[in-house]
C-alpha atoms as a PDB file:
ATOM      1  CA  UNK A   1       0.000   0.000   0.000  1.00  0.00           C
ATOM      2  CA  UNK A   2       2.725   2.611  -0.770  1.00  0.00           C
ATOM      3  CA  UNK A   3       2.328   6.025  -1.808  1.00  0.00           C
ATOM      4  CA  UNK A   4       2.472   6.891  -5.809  1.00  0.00           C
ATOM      5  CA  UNK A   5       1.684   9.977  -7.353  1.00  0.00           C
ATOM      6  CA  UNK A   6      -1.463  10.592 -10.051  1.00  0.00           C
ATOM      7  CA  UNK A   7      -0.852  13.341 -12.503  1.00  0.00           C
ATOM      8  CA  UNK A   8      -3.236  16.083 -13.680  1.00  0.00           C
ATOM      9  CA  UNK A   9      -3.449  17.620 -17.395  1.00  0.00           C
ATOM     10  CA  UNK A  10      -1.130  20.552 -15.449  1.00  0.00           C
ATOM     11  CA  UNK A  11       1.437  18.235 -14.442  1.00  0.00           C
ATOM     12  CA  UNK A  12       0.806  18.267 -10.786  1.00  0.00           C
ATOM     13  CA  UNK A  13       1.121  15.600  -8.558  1.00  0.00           C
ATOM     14  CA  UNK A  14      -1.781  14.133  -6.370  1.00  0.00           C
ATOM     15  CA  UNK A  15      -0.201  12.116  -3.619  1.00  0.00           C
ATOM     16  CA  UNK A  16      -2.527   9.255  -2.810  1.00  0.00           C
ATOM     17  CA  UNK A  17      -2.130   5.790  -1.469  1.00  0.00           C
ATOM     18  CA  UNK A  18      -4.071   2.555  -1.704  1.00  0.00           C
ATOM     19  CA  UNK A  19      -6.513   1.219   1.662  1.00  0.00           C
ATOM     20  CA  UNK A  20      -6.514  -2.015   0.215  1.00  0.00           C
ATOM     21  CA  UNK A  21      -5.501  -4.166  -2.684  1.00  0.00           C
ATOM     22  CA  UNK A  22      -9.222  -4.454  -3.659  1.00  0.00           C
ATOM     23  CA  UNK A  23     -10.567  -0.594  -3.560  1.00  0.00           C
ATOM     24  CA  UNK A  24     -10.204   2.828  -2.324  1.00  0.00           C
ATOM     25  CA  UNK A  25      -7.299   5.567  -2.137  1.00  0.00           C
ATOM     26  CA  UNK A  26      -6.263   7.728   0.442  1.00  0.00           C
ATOM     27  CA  UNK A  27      -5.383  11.392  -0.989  1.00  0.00           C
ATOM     28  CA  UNK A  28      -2.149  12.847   1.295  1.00  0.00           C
ATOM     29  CA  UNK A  29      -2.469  16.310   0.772  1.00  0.00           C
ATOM     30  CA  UNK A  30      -6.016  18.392   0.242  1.00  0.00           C
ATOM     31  CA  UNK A  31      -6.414  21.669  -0.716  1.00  0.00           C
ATOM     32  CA  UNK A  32      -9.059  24.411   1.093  1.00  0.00           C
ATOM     33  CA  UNK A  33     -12.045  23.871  -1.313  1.00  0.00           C
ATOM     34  CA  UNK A  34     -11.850  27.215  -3.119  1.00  0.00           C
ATOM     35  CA  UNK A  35      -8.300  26.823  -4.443  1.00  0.00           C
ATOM     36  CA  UNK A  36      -9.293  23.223  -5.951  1.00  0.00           C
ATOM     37  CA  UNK A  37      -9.548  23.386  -9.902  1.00  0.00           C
ATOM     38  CA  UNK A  38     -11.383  21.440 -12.829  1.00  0.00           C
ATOM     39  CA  UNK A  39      -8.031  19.373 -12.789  1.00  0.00           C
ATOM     40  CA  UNK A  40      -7.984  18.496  -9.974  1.00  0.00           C
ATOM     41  CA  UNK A  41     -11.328  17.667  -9.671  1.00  0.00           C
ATOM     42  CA  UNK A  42     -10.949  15.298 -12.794  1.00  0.00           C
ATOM     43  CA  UNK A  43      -8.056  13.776 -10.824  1.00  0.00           C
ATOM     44  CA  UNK A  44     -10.617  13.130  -8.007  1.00  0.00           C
ATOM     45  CA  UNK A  45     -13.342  11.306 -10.704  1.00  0.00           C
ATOM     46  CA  UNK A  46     -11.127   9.097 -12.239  1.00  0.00           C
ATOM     47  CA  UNK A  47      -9.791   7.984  -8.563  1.00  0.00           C
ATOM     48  CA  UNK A  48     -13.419   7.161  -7.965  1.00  0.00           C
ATOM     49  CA  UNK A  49     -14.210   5.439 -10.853  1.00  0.00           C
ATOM     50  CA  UNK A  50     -10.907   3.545 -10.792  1.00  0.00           C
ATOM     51  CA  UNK A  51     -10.818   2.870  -6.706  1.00  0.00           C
ATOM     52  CA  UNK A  52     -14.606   3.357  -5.482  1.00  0.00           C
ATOM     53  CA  UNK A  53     -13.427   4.987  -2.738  1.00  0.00           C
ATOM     54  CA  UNK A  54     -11.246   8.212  -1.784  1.00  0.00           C
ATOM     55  CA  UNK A  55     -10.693   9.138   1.222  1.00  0.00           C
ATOM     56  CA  UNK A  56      -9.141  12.981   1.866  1.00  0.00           C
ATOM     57  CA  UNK A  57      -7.525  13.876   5.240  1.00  0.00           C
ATOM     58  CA  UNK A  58      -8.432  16.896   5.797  1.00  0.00           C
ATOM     59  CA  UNK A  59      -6.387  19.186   8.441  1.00  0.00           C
ATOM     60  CA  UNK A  60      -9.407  21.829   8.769  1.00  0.00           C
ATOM     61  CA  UNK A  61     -13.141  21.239   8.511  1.00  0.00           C
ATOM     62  CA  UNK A  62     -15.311  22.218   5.490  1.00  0.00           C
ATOM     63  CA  UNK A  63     -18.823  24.199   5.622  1.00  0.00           C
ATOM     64  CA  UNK A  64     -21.592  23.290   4.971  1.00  0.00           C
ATOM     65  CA  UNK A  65     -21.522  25.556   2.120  1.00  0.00           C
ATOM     66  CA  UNK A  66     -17.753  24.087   1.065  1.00  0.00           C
ATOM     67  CA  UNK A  67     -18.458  20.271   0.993  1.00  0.00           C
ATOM     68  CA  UNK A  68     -21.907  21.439  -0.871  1.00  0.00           C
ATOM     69  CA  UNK A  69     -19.796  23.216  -3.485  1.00  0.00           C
ATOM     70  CA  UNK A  70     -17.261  19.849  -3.851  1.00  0.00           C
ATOM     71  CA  UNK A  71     -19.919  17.973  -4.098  1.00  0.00           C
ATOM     72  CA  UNK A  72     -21.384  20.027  -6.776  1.00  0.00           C
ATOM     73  CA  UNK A  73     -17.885  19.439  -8.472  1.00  0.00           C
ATOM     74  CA  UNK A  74     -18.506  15.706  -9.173  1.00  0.00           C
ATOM     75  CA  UNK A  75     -21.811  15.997 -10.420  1.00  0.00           C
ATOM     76  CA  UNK A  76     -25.627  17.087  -9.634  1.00  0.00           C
ATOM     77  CA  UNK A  77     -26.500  17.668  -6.595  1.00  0.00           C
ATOM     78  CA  UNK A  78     -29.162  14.752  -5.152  1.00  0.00           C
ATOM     79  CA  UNK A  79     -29.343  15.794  -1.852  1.00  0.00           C
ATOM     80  CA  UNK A  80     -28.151  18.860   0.301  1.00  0.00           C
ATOM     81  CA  UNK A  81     -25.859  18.503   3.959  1.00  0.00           C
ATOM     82  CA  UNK A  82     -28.282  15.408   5.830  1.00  0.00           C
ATOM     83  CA  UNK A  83     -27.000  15.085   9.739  1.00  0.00           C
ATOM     84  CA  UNK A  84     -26.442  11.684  11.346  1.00  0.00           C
ATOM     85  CA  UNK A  85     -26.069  12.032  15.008  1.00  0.00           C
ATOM     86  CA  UNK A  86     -25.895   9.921  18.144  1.00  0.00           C
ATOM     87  CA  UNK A  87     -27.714  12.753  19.511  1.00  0.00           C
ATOM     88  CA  UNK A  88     -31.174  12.629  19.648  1.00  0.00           C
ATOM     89  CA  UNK A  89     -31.991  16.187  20.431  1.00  0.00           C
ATOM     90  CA  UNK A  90     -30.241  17.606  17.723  1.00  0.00           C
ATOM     91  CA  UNK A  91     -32.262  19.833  15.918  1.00  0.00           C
ATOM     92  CA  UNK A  92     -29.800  19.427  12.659  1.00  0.00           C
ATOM     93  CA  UNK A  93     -31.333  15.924  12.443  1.00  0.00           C
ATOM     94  CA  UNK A  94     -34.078  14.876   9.262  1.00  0.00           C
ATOM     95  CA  UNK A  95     -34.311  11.587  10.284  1.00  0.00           C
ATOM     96  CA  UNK A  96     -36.083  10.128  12.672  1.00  0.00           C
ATOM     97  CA  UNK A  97     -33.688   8.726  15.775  1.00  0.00           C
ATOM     98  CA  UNK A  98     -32.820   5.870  16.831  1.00  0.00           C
ATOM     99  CA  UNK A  99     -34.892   4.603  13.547  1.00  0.00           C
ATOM    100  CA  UNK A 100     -32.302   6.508  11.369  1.00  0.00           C
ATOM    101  CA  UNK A 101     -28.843   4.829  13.537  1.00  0.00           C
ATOM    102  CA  UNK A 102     -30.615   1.448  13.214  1.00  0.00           C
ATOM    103  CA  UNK A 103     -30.681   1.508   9.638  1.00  0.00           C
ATOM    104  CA  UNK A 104     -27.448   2.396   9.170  1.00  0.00           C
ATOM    105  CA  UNK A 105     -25.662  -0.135  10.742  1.00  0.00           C
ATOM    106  CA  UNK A 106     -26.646  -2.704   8.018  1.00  0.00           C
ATOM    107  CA  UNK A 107     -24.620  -3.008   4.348  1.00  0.00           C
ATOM    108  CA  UNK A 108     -27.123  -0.661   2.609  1.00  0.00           C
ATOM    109  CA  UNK A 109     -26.166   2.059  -0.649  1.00  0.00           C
ATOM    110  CA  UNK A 110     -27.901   4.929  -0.179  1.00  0.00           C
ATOM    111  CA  UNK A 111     -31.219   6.244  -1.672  1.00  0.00           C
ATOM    112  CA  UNK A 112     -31.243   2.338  -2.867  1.00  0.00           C
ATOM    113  CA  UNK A 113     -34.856   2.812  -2.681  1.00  0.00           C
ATOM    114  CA  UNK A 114     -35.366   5.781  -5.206  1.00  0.00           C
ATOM    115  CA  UNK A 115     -35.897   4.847  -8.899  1.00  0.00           C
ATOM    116  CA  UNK A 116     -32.254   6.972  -9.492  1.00  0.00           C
ATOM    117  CA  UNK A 117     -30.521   6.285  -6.396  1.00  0.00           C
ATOM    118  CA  UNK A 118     -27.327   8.580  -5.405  1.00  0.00           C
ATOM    119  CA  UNK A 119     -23.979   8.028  -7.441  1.00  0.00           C
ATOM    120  CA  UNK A 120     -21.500   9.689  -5.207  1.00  0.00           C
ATOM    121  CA  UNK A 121     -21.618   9.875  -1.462  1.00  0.00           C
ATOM    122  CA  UNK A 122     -19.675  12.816  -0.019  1.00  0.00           C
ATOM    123  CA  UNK A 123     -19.428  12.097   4.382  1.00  0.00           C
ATOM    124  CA  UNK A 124     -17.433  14.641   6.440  1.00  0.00           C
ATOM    125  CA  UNK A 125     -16.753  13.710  10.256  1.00  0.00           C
ATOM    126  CA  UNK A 126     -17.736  16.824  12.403  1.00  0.00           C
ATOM    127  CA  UNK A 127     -17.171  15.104  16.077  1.00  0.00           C
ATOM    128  CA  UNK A 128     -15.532  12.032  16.155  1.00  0.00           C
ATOM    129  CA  UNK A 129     -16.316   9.875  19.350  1.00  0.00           C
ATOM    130  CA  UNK A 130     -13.168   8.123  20.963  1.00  0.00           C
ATOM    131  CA  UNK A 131     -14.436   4.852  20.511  1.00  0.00           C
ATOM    132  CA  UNK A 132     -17.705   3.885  17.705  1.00  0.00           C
ATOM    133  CA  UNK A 133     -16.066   6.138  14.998  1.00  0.00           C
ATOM    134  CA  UNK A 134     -15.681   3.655  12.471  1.00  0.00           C
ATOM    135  CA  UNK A 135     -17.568   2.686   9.127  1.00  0.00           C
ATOM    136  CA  UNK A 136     -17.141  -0.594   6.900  1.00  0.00           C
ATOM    137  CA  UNK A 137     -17.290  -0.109   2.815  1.00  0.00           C
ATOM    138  CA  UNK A 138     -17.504  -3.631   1.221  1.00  0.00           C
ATOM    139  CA  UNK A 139     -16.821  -3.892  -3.046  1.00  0.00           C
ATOM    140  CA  UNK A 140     -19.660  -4.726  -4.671  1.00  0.00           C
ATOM    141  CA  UNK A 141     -17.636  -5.828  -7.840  1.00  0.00           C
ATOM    142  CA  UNK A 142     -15.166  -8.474  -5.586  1.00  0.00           C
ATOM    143  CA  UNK A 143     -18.263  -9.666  -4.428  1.00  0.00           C
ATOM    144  CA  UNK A 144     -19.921 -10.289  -7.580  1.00  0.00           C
ATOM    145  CA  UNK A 145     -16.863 -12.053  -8.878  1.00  0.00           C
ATOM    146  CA  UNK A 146     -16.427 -14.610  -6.350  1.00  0.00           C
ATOM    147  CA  UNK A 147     -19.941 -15.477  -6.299  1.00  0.00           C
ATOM    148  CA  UNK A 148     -20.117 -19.155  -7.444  1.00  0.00           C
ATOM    149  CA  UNK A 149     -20.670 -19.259 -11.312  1.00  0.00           C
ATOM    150  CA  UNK A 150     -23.867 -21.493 -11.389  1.00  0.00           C
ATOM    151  CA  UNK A 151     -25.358 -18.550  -9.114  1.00  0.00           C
ATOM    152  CA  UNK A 152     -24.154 -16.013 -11.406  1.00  0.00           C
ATOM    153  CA  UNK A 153     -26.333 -17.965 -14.252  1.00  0.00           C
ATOM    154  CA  UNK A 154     -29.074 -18.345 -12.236  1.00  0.00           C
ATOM    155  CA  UNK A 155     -29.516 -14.745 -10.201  1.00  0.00           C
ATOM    156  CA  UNK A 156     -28.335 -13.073 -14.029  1.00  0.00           C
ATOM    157  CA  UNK A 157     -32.135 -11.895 -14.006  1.00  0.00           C
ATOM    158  CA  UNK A 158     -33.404 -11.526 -10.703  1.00  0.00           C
ATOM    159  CA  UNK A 159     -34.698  -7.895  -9.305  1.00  0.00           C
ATOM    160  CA  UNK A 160     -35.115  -6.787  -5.918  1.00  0.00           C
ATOM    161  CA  UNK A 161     -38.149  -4.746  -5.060  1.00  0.00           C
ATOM    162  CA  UNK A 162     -37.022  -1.924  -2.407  1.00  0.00           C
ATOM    163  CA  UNK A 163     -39.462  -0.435   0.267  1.00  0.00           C
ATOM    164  CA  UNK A 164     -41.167   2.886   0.296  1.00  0.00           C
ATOM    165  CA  UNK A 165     -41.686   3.728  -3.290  1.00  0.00           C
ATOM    166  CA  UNK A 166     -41.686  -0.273  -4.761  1.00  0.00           C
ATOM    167  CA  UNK A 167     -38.687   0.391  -7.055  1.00  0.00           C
ATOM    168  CA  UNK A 168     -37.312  -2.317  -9.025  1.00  0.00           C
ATOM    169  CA  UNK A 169     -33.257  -2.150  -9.115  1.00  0.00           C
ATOM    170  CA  UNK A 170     -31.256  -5.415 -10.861  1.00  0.00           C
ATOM    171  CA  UNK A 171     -29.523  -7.601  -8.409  1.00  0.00           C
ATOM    172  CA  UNK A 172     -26.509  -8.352 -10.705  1.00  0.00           C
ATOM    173  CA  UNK A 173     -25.734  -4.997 -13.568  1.00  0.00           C
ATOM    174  CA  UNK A 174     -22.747  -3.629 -15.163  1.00  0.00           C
ATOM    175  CA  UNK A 175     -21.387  -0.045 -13.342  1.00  0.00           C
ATOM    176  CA  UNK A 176     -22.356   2.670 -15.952  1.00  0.00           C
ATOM    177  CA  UNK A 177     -19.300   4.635 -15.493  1.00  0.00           C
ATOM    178  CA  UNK A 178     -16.490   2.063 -15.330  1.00  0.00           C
ATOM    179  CA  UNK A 179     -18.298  -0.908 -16.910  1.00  0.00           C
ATOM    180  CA  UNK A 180     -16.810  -3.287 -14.230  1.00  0.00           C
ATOM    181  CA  UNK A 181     -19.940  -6.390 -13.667  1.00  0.00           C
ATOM    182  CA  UNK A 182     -21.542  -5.996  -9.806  1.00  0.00           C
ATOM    183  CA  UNK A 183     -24.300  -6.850  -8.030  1.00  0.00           C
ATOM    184  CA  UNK A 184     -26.479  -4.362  -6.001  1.00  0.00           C
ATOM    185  CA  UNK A 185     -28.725  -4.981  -2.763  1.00  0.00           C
ATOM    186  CA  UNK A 186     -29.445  -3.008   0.057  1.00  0.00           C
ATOM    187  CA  UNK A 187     -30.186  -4.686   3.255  1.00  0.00           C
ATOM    188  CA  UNK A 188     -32.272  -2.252   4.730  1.00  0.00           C
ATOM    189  CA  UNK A 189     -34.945  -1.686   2.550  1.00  0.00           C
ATOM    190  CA  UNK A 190     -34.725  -4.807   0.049  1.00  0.00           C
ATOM    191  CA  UNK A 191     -38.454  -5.944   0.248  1.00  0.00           C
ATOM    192  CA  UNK A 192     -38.905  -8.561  -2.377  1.00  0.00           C
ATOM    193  CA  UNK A 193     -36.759 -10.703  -5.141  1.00  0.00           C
ATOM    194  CA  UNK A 194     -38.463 -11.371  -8.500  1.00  0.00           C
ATOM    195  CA  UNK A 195     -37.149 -13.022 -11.387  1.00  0.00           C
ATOM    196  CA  UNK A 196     -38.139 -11.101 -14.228  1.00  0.00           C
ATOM    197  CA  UNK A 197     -37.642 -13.494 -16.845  1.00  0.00           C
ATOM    198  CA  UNK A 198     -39.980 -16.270 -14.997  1.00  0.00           C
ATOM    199  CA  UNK A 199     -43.935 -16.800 -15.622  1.00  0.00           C
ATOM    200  CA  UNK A 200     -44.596 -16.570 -11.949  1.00  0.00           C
ATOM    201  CA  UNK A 201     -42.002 -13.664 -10.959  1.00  0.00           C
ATOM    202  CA  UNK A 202     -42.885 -13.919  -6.992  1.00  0.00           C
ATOM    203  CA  UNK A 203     -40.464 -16.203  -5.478  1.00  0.00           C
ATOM    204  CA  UNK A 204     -41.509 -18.139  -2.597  1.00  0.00           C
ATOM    205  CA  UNK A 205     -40.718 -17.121   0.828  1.00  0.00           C
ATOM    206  CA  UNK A 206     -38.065 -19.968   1.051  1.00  0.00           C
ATOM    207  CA  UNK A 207     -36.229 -19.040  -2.197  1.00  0.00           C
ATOM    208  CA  UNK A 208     -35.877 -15.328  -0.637  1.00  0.00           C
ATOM    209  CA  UNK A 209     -34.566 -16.480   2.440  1.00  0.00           C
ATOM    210  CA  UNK A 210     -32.302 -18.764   0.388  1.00  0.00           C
ATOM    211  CA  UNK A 211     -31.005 -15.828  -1.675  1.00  0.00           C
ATOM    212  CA  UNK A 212     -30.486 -13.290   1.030  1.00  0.00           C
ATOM    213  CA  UNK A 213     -28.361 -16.236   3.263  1.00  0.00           C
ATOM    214  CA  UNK A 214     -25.946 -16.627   0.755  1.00  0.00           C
ATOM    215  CA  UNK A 215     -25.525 -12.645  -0.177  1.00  0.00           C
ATOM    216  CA  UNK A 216     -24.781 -12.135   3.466  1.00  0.00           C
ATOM    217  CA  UNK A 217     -22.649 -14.505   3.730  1.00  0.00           C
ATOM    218  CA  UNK A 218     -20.449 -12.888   0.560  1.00  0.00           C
ATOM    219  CA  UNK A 219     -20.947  -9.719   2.390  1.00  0.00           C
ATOM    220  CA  UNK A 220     -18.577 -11.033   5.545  1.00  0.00           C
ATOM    221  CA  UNK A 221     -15.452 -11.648   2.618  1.00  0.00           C
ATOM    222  CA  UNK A 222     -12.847  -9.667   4.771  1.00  0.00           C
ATOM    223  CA  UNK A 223     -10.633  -9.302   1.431  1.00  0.00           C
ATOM    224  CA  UNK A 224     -13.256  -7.356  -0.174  1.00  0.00           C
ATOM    225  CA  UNK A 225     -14.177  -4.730   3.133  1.00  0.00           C
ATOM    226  CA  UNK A 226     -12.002  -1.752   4.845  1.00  0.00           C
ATOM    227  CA  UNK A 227     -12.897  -0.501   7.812  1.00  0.00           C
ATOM    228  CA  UNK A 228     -12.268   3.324   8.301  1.00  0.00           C
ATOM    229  CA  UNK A 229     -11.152   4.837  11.459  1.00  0.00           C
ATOM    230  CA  UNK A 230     -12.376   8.444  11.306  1.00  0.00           C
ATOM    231  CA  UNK A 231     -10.486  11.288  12.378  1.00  0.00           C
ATOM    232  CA  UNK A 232     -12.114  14.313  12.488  1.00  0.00           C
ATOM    233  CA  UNK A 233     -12.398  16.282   9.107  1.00  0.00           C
ATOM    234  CA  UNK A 234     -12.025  13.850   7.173  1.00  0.00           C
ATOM    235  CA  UNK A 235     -13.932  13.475   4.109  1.00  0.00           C
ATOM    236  CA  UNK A 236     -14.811  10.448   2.617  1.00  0.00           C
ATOM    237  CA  UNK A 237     -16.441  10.084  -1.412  1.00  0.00           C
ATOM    238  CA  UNK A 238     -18.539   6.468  -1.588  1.00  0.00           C
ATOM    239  CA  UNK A 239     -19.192   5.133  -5.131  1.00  0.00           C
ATOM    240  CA  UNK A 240     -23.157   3.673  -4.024  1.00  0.00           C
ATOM    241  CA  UNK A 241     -22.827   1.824  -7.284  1.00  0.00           C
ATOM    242  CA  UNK A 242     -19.764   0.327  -6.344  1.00  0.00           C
ATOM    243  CA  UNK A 243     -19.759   0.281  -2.346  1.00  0.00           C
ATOM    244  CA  UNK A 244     -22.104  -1.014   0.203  1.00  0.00           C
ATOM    245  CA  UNK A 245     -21.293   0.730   3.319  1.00  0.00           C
ATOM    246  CA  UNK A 246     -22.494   0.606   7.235  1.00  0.00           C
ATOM    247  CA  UNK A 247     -21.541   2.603  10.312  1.00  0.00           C
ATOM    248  CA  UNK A 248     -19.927   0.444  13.513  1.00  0.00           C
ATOM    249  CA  UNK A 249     -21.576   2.785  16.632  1.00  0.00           C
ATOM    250  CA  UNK A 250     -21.556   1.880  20.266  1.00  0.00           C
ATOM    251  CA  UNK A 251     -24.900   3.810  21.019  1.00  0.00           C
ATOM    252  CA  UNK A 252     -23.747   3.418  25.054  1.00  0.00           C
ATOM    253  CA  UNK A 253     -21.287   6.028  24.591  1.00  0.00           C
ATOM    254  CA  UNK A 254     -22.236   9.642  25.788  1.00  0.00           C
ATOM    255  CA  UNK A 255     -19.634  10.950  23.176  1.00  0.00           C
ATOM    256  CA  UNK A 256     -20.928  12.891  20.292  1.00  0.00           C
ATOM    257  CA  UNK A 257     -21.006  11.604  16.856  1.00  0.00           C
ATOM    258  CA  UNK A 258     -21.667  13.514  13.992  1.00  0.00           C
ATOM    259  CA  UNK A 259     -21.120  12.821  10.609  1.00  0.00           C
ATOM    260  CA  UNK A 260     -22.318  15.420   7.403  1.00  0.00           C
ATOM    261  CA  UNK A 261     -23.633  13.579   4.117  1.00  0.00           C
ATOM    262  CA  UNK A 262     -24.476  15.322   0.532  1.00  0.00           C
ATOM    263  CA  UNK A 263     -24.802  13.397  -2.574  1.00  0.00           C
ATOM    264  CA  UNK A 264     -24.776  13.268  -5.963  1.00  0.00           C
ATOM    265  CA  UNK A 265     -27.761  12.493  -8.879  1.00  0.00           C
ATOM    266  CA  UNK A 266     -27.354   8.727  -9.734  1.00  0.00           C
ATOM    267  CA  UNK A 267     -29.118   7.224 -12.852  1.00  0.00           C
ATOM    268  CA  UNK A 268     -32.205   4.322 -13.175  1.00  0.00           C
ATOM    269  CA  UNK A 269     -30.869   0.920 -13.637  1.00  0.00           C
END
């Protein structure tokens, strides 16, 4: 995991070294937002399309009004700043708590219930708690390749059915931006598995079940997770197409945590 430069179309070097063998960069040195440029921005897209993941270490925090204008950088703005506290009274808060914590602490890609869920991810810690402060990001791609191949044959046209507003999302598609072949599935609000190219689409009960033992089991492959130990002010970019992703919180702790999340426009698949 050593560090290697990645040049821009000015000739300047982005520090940045790889998290694991599998996925995801670490960026050395980050500029404020307002002196960052189109090239280095590109830099920053092709990391993500490349990697899936890029974490930047940030020695001061951003705004609200700084990580909205990054994120506005690497595409179309899906959602503005979203607050995810351990504190319940926090009036910042749009979700309802502990409902909101709960969710998040299963392998989920967010907005997976939206017909265009979000592409890009953008998460800032604002107070990091001393212990709780970490969350998983598993490759969606790794998994997908060491699924058995007589699974890959027979899940090639199954479709899960997500919560809320009944979208239909592929289980298995190719990433529009990198065209590496992944699955998709969010455990939080997967509802129902269909295969679309049978006569009678709804599976039984015992089929689901069947299904959703053996993607969690793929989902404990430690070669395809890292685990990231925030620091405060760091910034981490999630590709939802190419990540799953769940927070590790100790909700006994009376520390604060806070983490910041804006997002890009994704596409329907």
């Amino acid at each position: 995991m050593g560090i290697f430069g990645f040049l821009d179309s000015e000739s300047q070097e982005l520090s940045i070294k790889e998290v694991t063998p599998f996925f995801g960069v670490e960026v050395v040195e980050v500029p404020r937002v307002r002196k960052i440029n189109k090239f280095y921005i590109e830099n920053i897209k092709n990391l993500i399309s490349e990697y899936g993941l890029v974490i930047l270490r940030n020695k001061k925090p951003w705004t609200e009004n700084e990580q909205i204008r990054f994120t506005k950088m690497l595409g179309n703005l899906d959602s503005p700043i979203i607050y995810s506290t351990t504190r319940p009274s926090d009036p910042r808060v749009l979700k309802i708590f502990p409902k909101a914590q709960q969710s998040g602490l299963q392998w989920h890609s967010d907005k997976s219930f939206e017909k265009r869920p979000s592409h890009l991810s953008v998460f800032q810690m604002i107070e990091r708690p001393s212990i709780g402060n970490e969350t998983s990001f598993l490759s969606l791609p790794h998994v997908y390749e060491n699924l058995k191949a007589d699974l890959k044959e027979k899940w090639a046209n199954y479709k899960v059915v997500y919560a809320t507003e009944k979208v239909t999302h592929p289980l298995f598609w190719t990433h529009p931006y990198n065209g590496k072949k992944t699955m998709y599935f969010d455990f939080r609000f997967a509802e129902e598995i269909v295969d679309a190219c049978s006569t009678n689409k709804h599976m039984e009960i015992k089929d689901i079940n069947e299904v959703m033992q053996i993607i969690n089991q793929a989902f404990i492959d430690e070669k395809a997770k890292y685990t990231h130990i925030w620091e405060e002010n760091d910034v981490v970019i999630a590709d939802n197409y190419a990540l799953s992703h769940k927070a590790n919180i100790i909700s006994e702790t009376e520390e604060s945590r806070v983490l910041i999340r804006s997002s890009t426009e994704g596409i329907y698949f």
